[in-house]
C-alpha atoms as a PDB file:
ATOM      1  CA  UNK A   1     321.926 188.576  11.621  1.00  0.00           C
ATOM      2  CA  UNK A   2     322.548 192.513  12.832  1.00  0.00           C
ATOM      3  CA  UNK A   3     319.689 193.273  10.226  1.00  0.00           C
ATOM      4  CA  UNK A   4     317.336 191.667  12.490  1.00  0.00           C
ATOM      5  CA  UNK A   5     318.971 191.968  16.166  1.00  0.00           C
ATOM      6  CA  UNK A   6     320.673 195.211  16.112  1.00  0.00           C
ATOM      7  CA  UNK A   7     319.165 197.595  18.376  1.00  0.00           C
ATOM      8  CA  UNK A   8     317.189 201.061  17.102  1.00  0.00           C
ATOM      9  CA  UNK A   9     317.606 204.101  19.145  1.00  0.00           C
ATOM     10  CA  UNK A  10     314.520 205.777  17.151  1.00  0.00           C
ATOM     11  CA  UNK A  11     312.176 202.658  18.651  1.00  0.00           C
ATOM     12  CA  UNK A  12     313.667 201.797  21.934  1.00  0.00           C
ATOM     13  CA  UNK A  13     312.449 201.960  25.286  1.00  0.00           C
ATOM     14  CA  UNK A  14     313.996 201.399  28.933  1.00  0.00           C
ATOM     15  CA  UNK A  15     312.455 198.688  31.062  1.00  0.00           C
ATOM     16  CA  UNK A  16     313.802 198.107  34.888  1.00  0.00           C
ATOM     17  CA  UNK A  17     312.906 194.717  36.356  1.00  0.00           C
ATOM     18  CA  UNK A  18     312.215 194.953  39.911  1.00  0.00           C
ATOM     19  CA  UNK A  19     314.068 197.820  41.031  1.00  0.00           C
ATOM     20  CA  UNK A  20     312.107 198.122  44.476  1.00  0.00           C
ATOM     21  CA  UNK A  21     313.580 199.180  47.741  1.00  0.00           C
ATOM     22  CA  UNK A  22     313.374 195.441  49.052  1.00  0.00           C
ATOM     23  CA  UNK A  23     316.425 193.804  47.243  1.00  0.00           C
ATOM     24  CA  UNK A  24     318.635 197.666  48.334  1.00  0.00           C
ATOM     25  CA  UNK A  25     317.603 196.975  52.748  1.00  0.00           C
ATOM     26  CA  UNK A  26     320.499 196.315  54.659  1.00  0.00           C
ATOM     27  CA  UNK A  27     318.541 193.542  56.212  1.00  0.00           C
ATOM     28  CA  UNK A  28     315.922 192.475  53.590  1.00  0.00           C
ATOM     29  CA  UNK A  29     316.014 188.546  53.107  1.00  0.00           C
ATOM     30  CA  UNK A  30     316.491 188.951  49.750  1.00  0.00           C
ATOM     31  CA  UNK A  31     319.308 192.248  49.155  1.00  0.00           C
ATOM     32  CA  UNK A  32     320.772 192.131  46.133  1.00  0.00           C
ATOM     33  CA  UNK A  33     324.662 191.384  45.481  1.00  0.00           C
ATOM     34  CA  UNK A  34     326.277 193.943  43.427  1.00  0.00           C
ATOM     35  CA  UNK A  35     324.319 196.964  44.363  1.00  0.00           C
ATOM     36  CA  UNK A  36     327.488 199.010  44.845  1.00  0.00           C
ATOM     37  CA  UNK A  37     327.563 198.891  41.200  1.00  0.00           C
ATOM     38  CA  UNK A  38     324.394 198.320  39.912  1.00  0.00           C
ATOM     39  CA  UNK A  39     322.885 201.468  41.704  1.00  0.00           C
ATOM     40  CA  UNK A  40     324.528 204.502  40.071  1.00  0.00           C
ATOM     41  CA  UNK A  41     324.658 202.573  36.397  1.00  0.00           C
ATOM     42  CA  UNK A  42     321.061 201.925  37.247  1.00  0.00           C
ATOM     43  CA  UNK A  43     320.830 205.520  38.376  1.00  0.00           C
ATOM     44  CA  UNK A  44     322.974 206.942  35.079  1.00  0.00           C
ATOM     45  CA  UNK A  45     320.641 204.675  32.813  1.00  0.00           C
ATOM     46  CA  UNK A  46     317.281 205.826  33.913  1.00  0.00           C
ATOM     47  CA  UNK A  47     317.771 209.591  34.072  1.00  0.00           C
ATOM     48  CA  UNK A  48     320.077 209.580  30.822  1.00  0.00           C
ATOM     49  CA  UNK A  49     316.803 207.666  28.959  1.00  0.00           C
ATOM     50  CA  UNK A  50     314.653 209.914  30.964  1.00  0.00           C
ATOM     51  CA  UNK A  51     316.574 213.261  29.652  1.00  0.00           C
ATOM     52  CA  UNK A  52     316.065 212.001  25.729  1.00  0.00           C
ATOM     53  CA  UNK A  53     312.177 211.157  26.071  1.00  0.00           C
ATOM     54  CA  UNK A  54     312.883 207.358  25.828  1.00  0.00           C
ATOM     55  CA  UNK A  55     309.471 205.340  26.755  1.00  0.00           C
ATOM     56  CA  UNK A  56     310.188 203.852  30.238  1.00  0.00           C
ATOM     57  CA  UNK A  57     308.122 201.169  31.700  1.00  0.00           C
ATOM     58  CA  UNK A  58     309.000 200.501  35.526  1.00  0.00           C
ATOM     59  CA  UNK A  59     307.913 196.313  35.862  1.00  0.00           C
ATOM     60  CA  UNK A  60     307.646 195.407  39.477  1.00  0.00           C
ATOM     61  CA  UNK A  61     306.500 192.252  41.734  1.00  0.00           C
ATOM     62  CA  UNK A  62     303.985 192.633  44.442  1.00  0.00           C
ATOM     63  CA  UNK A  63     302.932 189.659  46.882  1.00  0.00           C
ATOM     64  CA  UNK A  64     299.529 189.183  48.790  1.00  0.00           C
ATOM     65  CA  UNK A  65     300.255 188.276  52.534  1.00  0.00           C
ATOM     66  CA  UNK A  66     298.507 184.806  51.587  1.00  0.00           C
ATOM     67  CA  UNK A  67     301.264 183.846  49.049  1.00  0.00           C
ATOM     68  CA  UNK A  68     297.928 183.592  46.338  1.00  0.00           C
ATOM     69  CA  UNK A  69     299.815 185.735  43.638  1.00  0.00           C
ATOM     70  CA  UNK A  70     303.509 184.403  44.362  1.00  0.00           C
ATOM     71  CA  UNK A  71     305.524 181.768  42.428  1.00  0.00           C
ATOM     72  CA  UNK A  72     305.407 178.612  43.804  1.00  0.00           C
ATOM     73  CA  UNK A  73     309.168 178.365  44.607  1.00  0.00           C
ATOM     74  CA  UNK A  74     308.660 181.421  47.232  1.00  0.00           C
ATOM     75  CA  UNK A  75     304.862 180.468  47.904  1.00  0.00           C
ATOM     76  CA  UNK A  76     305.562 178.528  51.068  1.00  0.00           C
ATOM     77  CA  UNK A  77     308.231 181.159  52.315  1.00  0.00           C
ATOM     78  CA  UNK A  78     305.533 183.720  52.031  1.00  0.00           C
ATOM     79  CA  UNK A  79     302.981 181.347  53.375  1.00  0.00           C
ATOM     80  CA  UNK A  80     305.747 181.085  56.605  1.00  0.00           C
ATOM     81  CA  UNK A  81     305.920 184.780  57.093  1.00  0.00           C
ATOM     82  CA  UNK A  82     308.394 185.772  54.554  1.00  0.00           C
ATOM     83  CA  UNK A  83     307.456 189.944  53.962  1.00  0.00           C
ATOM     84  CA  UNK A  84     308.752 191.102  50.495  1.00  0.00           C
ATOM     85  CA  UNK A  85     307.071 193.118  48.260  1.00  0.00           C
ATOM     86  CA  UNK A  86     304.316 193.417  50.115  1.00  0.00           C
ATOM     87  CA  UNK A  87     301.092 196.403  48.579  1.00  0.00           C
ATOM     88  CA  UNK A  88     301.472 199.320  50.315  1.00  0.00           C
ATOM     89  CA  UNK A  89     305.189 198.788  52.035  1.00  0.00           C
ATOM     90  CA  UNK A  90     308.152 200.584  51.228  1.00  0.00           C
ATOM     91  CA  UNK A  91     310.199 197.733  50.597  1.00  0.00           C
ATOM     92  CA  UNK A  92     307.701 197.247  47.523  1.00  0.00           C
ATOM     93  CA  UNK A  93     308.222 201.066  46.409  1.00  0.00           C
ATOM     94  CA  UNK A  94     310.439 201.833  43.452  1.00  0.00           C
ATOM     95  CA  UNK A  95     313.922 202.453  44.164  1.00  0.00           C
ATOM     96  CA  UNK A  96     314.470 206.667  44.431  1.00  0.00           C
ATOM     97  CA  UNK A  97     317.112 206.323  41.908  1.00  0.00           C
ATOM     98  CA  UNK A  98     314.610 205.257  39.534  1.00  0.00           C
ATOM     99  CA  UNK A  99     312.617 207.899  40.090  1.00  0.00           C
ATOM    100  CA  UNK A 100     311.661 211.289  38.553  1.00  0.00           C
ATOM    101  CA  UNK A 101     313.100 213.756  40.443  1.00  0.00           C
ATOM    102  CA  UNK A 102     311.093 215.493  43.439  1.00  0.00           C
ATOM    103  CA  UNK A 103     308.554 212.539  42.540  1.00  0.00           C
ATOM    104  CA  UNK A 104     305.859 211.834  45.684  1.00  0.00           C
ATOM    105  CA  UNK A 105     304.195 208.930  43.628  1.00  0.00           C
ATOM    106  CA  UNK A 106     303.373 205.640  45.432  1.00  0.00           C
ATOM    107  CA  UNK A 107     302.841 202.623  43.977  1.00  0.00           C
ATOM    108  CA  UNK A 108     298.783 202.205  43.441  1.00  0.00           C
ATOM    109  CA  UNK A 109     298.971 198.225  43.943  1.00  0.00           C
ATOM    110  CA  UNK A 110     295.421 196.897  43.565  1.00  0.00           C
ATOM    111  CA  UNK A 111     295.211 198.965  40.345  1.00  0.00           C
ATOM    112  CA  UNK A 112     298.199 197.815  39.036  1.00  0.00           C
ATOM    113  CA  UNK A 113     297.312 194.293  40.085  1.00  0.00           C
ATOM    114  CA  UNK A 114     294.240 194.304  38.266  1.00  0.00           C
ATOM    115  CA  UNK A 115     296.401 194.575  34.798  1.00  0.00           C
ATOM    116  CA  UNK A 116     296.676 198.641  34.627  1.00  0.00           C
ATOM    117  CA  UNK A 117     299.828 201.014  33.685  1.00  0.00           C
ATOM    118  CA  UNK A 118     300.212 203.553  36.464  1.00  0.00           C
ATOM    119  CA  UNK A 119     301.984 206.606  35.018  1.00  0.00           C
ATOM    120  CA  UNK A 120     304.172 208.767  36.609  1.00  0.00           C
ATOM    121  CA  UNK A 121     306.014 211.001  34.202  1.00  0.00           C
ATOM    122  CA  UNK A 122     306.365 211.841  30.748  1.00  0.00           C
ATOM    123  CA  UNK A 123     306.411 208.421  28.746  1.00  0.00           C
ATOM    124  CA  UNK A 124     307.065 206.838  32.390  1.00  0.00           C
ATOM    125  CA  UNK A 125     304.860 203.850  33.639  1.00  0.00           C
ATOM    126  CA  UNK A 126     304.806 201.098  36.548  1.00  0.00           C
ATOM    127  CA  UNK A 127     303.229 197.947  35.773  1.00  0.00           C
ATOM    128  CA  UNK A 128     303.053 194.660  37.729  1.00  0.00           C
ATOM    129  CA  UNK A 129     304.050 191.053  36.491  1.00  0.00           C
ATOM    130  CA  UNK A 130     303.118 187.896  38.483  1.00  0.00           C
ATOM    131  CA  UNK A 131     305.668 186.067  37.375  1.00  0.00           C
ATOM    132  CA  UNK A 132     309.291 186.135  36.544  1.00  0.00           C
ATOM    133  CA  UNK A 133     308.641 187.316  33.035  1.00  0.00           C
ATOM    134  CA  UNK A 134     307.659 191.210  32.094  1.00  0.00           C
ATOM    135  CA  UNK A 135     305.682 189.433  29.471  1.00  0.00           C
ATOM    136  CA  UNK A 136     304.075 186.861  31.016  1.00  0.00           C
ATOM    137  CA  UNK A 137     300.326 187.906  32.444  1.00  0.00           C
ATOM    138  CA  UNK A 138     300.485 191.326  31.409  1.00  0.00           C
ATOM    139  CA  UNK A 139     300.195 194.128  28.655  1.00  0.00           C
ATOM    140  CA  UNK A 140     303.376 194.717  28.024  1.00  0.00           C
ATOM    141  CA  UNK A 141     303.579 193.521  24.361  1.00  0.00           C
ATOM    142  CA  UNK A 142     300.596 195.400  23.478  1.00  0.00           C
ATOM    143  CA  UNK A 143     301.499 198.483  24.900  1.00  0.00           C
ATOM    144  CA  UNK A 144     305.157 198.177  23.108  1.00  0.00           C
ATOM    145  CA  UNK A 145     303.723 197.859  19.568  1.00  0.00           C
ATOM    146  CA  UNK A 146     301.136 200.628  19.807  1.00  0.00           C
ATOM    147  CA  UNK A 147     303.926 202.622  21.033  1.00  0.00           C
ATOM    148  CA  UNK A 148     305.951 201.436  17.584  1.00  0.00           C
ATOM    149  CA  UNK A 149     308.784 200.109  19.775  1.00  0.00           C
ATOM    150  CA  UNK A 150     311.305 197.542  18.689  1.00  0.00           C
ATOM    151  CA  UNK A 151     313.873 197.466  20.965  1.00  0.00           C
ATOM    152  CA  UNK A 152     314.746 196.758  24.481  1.00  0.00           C
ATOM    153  CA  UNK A 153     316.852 197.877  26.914  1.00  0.00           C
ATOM    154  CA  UNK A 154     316.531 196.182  30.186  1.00  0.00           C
ATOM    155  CA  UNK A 155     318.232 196.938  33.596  1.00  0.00           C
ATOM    156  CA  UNK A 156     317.503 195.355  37.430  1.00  0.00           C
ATOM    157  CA  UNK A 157     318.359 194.048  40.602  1.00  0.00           C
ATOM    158  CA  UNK A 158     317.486 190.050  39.660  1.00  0.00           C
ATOM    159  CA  UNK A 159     319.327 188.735  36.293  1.00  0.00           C
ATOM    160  CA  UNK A 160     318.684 185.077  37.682  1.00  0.00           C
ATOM    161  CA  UNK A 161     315.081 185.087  37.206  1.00  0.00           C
ATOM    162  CA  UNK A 162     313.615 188.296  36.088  1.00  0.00           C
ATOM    163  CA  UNK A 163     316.030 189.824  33.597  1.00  0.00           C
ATOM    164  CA  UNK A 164     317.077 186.439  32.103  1.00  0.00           C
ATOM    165  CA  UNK A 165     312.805 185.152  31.502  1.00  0.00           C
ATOM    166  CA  UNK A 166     312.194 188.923  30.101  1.00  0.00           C
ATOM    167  CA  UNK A 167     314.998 188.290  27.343  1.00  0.00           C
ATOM    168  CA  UNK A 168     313.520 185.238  26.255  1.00  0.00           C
ATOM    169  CA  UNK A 169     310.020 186.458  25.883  1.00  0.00           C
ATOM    170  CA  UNK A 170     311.408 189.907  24.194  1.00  0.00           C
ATOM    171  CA  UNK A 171     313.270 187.652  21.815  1.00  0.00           C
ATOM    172  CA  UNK A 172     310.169 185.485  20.949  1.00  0.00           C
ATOM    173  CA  UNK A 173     308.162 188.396  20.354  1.00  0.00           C
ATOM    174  CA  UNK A 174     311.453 189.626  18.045  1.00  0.00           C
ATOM    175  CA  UNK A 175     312.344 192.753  20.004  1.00  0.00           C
ATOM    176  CA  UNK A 176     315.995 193.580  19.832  1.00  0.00           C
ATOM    177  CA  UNK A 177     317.197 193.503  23.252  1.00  0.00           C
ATOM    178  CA  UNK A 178     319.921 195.523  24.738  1.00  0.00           C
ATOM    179  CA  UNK A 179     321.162 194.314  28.446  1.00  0.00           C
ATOM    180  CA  UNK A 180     323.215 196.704  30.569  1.00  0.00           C
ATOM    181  CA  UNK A 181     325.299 194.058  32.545  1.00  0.00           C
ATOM    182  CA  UNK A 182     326.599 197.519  34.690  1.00  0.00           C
ATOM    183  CA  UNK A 183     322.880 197.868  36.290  1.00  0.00           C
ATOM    184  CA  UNK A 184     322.179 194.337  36.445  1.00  0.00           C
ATOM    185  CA  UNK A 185     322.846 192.321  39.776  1.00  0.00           C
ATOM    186  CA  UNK A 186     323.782 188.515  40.337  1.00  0.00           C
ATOM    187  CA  UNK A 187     324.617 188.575  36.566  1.00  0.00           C
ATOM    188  CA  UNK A 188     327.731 186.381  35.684  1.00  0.00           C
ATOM    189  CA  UNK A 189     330.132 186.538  32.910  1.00  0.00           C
ATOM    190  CA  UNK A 190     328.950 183.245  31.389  1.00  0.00           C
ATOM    191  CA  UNK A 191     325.512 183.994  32.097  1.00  0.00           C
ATOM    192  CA  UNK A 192     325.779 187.110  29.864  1.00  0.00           C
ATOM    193  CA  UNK A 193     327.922 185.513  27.396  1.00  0.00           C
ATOM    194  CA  UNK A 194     325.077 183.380  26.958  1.00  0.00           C
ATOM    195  CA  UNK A 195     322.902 186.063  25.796  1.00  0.00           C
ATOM    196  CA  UNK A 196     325.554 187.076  23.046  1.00  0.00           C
ATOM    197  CA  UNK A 197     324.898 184.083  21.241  1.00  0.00           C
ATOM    198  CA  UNK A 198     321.025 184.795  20.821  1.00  0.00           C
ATOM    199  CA  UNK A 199     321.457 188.027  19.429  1.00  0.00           C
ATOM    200  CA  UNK A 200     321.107 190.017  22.793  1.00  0.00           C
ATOM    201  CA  UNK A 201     323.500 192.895  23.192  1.00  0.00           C
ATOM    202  CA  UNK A 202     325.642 194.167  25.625  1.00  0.00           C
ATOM    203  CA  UNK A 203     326.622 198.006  26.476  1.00  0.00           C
ATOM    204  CA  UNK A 204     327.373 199.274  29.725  1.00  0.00           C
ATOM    205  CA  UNK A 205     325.296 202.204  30.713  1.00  0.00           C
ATOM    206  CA  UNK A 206     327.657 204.743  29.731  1.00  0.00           C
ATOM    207  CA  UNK A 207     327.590 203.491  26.603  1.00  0.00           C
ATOM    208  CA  UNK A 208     323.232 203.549  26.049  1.00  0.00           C
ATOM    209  CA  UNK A 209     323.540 207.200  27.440  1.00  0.00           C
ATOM    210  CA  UNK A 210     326.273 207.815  24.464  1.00  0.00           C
ATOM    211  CA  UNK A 211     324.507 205.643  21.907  1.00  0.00           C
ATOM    212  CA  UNK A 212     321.267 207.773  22.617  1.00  0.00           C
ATOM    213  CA  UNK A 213     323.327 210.726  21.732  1.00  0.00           C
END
């Protein structure tokens, strides 16, 4: 029903899901695929929300050296020596296309690990999630709804996990969600057809930068 799913510029907000430096390394273990494209649309999405004072909220992963704070499908890996998104490394840094411009913020990890927003613009935050989810273990829903926001739009370099878990808790929590399958990466066509069919919607991110107009 569009009466309940369709998405409201007036109440929306931008949320990119992991777009840290460690998926864009030429020889990070885990580089995205699709980054060719994802990059500018990402790029085109952020600073076109940024330009019309859209809420963003920057959600990123960050993993202790022990592996204490990692999902259990990479714990060993990180347990072995696997370095990814580790506090206070580059790799675990925010993407500069996601950034304001001229922006010298880094990433405050044990505050954000302890459950805090760090801002870093005008209606611009970074928060951490431990888990695949934006949702899961954090603030996020509270923060939304005392900002008055109902819809979603969500961008990032991992559809597979982190994109596809955040679109199921959105939809729980009935925000309209809006995924931009142009600044998404590993995203197939079935995958996103998928989404159709639970009310999600689709617009490239020429076309959020338009519909915002």
């Amino acid at each position: 029903m569009p009466e309940y799913t369709a998405p409201l510029k007036d109440s929306a907000a931008l949320i990119t899901l992991s777009a840290q430096r460690d998926y864009t390394l030429p020889k990070s273990p885990i580089r995205a695929s699709g980054l060719k494209r994802a990059l500018p649309a990402l790029s085109l999405l952020v600073h076109g929300c940024r330009d019309k004072s859209l809420p963003i909220y920057h959600s990123i992963r960050l993993y202790r050296p022990d592996g204490s704070n990692v999902d259990v499908c990479r714990r060993r890996d990180v347990e072995n020596g696997l370095r990814v998104f580790m506090p206070g490394s580059m790799g675990a840094e925010l993407i500069p296309e996601a950034l304001p411009e001229d922006d010298t913020h880094r990433i405050e990890a044990e505050h954000l690990m302890a459950g805090e927003f760090q801002t870093i613009g005008n209606r611009e935050k970074i928060f951490y999630r431990p888990r695949w989810g934006a949702f899961h273990g954090t603030n996020l829903e509270e923060e939304l709804k005392a900002q008055g926001i109902t819809t979603l739009i969500l961008c990032g370099f991992s559809f597979t996990t982190a994109t596809r878990a955040t679109v199921y808790e959105a939809s729980a929590r009935d925000f309209r969600v809006v995924v931009v399958p142009d600044a998404l990466c590993n995203a197939s066509d079935a995958a996103l057809s998928e989404l159709g069919r639970m009310g999600v919607y689709l617009m490239e991110s020429e076309q959020v930068v338009s519909w915002l107009d």
